[in-house]
C-alpha atoms as a PDB file:
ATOM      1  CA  UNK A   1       3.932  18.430  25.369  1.00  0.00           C
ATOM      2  CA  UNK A   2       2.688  15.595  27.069  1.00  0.00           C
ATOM      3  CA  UNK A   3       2.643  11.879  26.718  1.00  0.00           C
ATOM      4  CA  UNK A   4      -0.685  11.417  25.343  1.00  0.00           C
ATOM      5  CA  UNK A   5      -1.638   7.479  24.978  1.00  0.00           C
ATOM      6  CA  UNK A   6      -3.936   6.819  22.081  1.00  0.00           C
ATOM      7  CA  UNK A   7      -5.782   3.446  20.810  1.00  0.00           C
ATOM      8  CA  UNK A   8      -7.161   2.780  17.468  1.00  0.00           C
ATOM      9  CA  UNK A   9      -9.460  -0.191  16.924  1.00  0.00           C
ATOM     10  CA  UNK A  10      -8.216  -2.327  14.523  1.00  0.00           C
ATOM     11  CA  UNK A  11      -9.102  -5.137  11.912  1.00  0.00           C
ATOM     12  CA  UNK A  12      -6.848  -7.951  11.619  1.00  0.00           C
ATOM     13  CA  UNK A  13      -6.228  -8.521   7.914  1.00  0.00           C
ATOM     14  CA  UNK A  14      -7.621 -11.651   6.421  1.00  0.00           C
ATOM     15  CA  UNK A  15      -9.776 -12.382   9.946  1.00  0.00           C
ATOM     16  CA  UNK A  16     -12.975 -10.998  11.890  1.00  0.00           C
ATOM     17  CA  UNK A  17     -11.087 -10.457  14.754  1.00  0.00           C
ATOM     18  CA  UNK A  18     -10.333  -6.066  15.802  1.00  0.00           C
ATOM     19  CA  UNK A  19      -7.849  -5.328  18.390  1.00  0.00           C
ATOM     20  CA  UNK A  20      -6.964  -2.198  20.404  1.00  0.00           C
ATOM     21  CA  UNK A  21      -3.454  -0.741  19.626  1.00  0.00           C
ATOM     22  CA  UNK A  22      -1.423   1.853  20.673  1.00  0.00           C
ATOM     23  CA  UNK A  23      -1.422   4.616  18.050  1.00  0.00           C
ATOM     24  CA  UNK A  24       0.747   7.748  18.391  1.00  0.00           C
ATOM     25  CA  UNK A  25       1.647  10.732  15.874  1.00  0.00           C
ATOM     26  CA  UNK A  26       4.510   9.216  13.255  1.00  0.00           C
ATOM     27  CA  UNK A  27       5.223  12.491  12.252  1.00  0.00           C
ATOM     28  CA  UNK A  28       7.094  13.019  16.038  1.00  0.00           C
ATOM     29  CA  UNK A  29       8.886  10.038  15.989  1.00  0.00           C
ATOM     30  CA  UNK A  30      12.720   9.784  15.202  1.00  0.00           C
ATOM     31  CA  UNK A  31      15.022   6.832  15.106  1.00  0.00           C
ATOM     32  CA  UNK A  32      18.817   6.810  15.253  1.00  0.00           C
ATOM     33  CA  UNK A  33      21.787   4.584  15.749  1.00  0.00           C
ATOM     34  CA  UNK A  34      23.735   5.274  18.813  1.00  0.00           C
ATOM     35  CA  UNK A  35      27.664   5.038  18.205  1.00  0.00           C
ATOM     36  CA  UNK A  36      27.545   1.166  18.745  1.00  0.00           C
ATOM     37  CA  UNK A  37      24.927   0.839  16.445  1.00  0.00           C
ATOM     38  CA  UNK A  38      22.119   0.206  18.832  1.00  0.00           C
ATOM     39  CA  UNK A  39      18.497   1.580  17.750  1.00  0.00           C
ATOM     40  CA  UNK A  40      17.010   4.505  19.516  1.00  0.00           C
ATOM     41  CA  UNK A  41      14.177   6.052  19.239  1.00  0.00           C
ATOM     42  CA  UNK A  42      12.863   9.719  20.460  1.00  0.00           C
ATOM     43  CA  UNK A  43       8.924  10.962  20.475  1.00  0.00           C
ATOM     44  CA  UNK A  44       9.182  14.943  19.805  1.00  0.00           C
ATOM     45  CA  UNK A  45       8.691  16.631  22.844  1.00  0.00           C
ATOM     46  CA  UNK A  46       8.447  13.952  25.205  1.00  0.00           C
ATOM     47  CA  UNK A  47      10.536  10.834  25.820  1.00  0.00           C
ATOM     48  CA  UNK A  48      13.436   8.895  24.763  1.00  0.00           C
ATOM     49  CA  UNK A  49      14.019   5.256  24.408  1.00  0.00           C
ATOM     50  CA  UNK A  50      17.954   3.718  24.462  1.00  0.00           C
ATOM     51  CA  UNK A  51      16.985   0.388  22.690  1.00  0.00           C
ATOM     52  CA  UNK A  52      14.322   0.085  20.675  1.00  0.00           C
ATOM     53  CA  UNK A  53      13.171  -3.401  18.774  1.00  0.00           C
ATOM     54  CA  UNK A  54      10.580  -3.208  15.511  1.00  0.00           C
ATOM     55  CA  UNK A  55       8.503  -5.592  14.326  1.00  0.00           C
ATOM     56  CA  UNK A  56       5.260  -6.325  12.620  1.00  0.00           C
ATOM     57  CA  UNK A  57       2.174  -6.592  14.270  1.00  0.00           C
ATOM     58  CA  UNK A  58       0.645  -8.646  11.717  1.00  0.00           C
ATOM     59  CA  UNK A  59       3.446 -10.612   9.998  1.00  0.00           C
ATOM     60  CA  UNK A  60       1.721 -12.782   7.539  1.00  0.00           C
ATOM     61  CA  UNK A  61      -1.369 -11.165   7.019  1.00  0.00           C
ATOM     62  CA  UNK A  62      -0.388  -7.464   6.016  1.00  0.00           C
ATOM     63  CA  UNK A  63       3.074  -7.422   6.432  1.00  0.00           C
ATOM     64  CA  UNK A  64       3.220  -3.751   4.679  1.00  0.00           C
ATOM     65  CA  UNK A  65       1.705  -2.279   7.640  1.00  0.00           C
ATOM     66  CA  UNK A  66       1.021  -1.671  11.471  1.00  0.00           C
ATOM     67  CA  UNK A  67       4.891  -1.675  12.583  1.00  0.00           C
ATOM     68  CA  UNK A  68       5.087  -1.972  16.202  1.00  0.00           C
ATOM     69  CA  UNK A  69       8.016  -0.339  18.420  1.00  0.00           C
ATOM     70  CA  UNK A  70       9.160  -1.846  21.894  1.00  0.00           C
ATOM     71  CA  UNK A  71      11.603  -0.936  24.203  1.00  0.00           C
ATOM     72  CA  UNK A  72      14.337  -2.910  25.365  1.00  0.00           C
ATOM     73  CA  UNK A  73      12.282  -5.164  28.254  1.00  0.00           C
ATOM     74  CA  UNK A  74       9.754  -5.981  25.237  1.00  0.00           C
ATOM     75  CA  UNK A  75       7.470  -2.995  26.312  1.00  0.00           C
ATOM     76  CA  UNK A  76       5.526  -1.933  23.553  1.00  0.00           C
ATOM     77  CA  UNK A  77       6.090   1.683  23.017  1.00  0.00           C
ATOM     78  CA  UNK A  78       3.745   2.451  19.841  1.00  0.00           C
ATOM     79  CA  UNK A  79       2.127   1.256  16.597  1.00  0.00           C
ATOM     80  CA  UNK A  80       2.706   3.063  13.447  1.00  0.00           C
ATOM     81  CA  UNK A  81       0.247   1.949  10.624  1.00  0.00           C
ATOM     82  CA  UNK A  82       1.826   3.392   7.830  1.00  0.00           C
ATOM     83  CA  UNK A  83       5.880   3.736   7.471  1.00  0.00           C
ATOM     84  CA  UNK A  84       5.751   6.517   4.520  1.00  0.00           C
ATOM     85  CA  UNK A  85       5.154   9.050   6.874  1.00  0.00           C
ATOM     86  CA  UNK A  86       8.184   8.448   9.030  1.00  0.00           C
ATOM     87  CA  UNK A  87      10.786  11.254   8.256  1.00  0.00           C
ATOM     88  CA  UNK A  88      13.312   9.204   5.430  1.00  0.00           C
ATOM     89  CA  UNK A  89      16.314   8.039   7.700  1.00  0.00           C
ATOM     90  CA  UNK A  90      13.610   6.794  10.694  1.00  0.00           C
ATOM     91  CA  UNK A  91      12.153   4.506   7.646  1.00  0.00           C
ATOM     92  CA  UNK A  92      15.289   3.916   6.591  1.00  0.00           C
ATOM     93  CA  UNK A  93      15.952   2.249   9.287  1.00  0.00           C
ATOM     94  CA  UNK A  94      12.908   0.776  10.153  1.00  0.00           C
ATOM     95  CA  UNK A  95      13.036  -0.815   6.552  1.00  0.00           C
ATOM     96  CA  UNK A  96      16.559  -2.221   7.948  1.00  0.00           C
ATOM     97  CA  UNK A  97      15.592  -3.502  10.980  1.00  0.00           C
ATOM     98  CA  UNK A  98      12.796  -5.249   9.363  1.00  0.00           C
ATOM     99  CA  UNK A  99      14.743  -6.902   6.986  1.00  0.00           C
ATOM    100  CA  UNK A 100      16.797  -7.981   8.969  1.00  0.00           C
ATOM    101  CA  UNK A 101      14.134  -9.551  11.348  1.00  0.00           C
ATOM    102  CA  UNK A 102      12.274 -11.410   8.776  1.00  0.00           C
ATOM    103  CA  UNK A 103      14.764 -12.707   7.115  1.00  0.00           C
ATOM    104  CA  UNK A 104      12.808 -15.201   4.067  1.00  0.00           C
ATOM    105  CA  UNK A 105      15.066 -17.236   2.078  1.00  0.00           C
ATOM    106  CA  UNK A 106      12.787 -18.168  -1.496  1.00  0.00           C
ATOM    107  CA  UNK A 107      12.785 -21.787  -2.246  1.00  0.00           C
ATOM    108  CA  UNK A 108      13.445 -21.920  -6.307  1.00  0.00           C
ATOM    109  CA  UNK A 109      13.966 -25.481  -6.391  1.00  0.00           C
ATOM    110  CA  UNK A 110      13.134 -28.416  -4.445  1.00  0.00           C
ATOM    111  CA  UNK A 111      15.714 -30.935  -4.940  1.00  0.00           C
ATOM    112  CA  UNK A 112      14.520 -34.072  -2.299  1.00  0.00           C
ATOM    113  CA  UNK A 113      11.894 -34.238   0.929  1.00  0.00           C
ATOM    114  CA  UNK A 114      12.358 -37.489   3.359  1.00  0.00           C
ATOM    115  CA  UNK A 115       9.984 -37.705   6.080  1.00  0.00           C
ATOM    116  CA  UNK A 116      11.175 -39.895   9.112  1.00  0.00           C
ATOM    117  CA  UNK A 117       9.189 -39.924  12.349  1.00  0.00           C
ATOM    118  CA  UNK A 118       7.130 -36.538  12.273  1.00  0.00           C
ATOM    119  CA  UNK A 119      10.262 -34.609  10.711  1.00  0.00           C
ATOM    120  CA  UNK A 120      10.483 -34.014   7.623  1.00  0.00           C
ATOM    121  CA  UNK A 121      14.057 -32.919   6.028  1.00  0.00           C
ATOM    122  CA  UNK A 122      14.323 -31.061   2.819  1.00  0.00           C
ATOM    123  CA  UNK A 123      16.800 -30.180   0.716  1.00  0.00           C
ATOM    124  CA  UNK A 124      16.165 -27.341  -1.714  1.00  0.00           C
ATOM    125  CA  UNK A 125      17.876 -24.572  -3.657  1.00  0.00           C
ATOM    126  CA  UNK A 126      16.817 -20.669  -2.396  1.00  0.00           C
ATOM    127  CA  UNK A 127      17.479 -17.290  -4.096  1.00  0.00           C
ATOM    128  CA  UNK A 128      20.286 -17.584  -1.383  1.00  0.00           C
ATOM    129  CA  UNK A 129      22.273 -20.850  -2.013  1.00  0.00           C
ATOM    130  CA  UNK A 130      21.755 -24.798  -1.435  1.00  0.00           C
ATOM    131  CA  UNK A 131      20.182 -25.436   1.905  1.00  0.00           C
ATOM    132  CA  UNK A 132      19.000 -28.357   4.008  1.00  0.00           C
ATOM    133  CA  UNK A 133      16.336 -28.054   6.680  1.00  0.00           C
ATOM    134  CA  UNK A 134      14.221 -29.697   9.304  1.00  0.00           C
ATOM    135  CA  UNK A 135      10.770 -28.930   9.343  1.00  0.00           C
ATOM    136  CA  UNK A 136       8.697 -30.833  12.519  1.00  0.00           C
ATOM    137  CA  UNK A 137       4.958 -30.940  13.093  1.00  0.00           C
ATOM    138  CA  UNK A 138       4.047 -29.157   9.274  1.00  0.00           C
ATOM    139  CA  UNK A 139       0.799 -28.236  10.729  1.00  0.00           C
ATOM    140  CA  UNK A 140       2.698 -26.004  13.347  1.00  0.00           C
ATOM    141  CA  UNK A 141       5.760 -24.747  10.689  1.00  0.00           C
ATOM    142  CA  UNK A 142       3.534 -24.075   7.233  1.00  0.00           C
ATOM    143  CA  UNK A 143       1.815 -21.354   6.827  1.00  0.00           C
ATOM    144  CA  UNK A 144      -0.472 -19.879   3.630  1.00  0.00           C
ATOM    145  CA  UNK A 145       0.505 -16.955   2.189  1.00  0.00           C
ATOM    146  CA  UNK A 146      -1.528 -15.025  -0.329  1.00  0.00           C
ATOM    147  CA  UNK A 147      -1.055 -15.876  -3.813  1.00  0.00           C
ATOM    148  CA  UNK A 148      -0.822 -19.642  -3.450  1.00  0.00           C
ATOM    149  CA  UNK A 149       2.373 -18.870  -1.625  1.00  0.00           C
ATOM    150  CA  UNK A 150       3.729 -20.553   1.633  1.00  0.00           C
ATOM    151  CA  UNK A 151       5.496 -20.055   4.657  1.00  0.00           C
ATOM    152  CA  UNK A 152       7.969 -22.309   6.214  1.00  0.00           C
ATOM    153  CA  UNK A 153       9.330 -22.373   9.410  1.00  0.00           C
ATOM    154  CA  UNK A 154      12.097 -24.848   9.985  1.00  0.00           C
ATOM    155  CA  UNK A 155      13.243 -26.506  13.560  1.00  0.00           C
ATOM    156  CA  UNK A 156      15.907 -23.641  13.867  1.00  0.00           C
ATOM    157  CA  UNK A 157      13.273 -20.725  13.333  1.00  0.00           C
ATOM    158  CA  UNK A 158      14.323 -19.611   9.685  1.00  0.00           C
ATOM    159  CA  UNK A 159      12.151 -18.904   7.280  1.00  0.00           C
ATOM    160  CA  UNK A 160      11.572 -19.939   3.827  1.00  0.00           C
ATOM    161  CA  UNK A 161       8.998 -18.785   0.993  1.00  0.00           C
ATOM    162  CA  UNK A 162       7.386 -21.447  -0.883  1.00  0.00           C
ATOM    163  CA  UNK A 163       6.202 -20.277  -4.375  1.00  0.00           C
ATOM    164  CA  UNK A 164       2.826 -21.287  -5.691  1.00  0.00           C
ATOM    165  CA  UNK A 165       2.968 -24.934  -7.390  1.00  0.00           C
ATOM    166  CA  UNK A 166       2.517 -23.285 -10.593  1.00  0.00           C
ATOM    167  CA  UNK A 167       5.493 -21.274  -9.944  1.00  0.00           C
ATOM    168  CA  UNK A 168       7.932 -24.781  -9.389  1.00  0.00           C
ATOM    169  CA  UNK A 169       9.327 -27.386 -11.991  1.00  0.00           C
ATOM    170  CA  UNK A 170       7.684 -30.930 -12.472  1.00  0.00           C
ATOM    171  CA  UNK A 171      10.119 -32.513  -9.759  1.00  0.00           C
ATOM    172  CA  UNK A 172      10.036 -30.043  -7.242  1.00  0.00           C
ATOM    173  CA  UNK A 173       5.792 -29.980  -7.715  1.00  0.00           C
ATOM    174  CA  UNK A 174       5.869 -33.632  -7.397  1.00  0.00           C
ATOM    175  CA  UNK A 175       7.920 -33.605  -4.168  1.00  0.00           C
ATOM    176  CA  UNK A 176       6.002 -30.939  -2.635  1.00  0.00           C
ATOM    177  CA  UNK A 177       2.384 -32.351  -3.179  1.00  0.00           C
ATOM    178  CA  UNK A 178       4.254 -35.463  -1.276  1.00  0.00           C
ATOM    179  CA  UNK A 179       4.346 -34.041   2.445  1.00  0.00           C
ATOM    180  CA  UNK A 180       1.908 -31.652   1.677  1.00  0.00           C
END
């Protein structure tokens, strides 16, 4: 069999904007840890890849679907747009690697804000523990969510999940709507 390079025209969920993407058949693809642990990946019948990074094409807008596969100079290898029709261990640990990747600590609590020059500091309680945070430039590090949810990207590159105001207590409401 040969390597057979297929696009598929596709609409960015939640925009107007379609892209071209590489589409190949799921159903040939296998993934596999290496003795070290290092993600592989293997098309049936034609090639082999000896590291292998997934991630979402669309991260925030349909995070469910469209998982992209590169190889290990950032080479995108393939686009799969549904994961339930990976074979169980290749989803597996797709699912793993995911997780893993975007990583979302839930704010449950917010327990004090304090903006000083641009940066504002928070300290909050997550469905992970206390922690403290710098956030600069909101416009650049919030993001909306469906469901009145938000995203938050601290100074560090972590990633918290803001509930809908509805969702938080009168204190941690009030000291959102504050540097929001």
């Amino acid at each position: 069999m040969s390597w057979v390079e297929t696009y598929q025209q596709v609409q960015i969920p939640g925009g107007e904007e379609q892209r071209d993407i590489l589409s190949i058949d799921p159903s040939k693809i296998r993934l596999f840890r290496d003795g070290k642990g290092i993600l592989r990946l293997t098309i049936e019948g034609d090639r082999s890849y000896l590291t292998v990074r997934v991630s979402r094409a669309f991260p925030l807008s349909c995070s469910g679907g469209y998982i992209g596969f590169s190889d290990g100079k950032g080479r995108q290898i393939a686009v799969v747009d549904d994961l339930s029709v990976l074979d169980p261990e290749s989803r597996r640990l797709v699912e793993e690697e995911l997780r893993k990747r975007y990583f979302v600590a839930r704010i449950e609590r917010v327990d004090g804000v304090k903006e000083m020059f641009g940066v504002v500091q928070w300290k909050v309680q997550t469905d992970r523990g206390p922690r403290e945070f710098l956030v600069r430039g909101m416009r650049e590090s919030v993001f909306d969510l469906e469901n009145d949810r938000v995203l938050i990207v601290d100074v560090d590159g972590n990633r918290y999940e803001l509930p809908g105001l509805h969702e938080l207590d009168s204190k941690s409401r009030a000291l959102v709507e504050k540097v929001m």
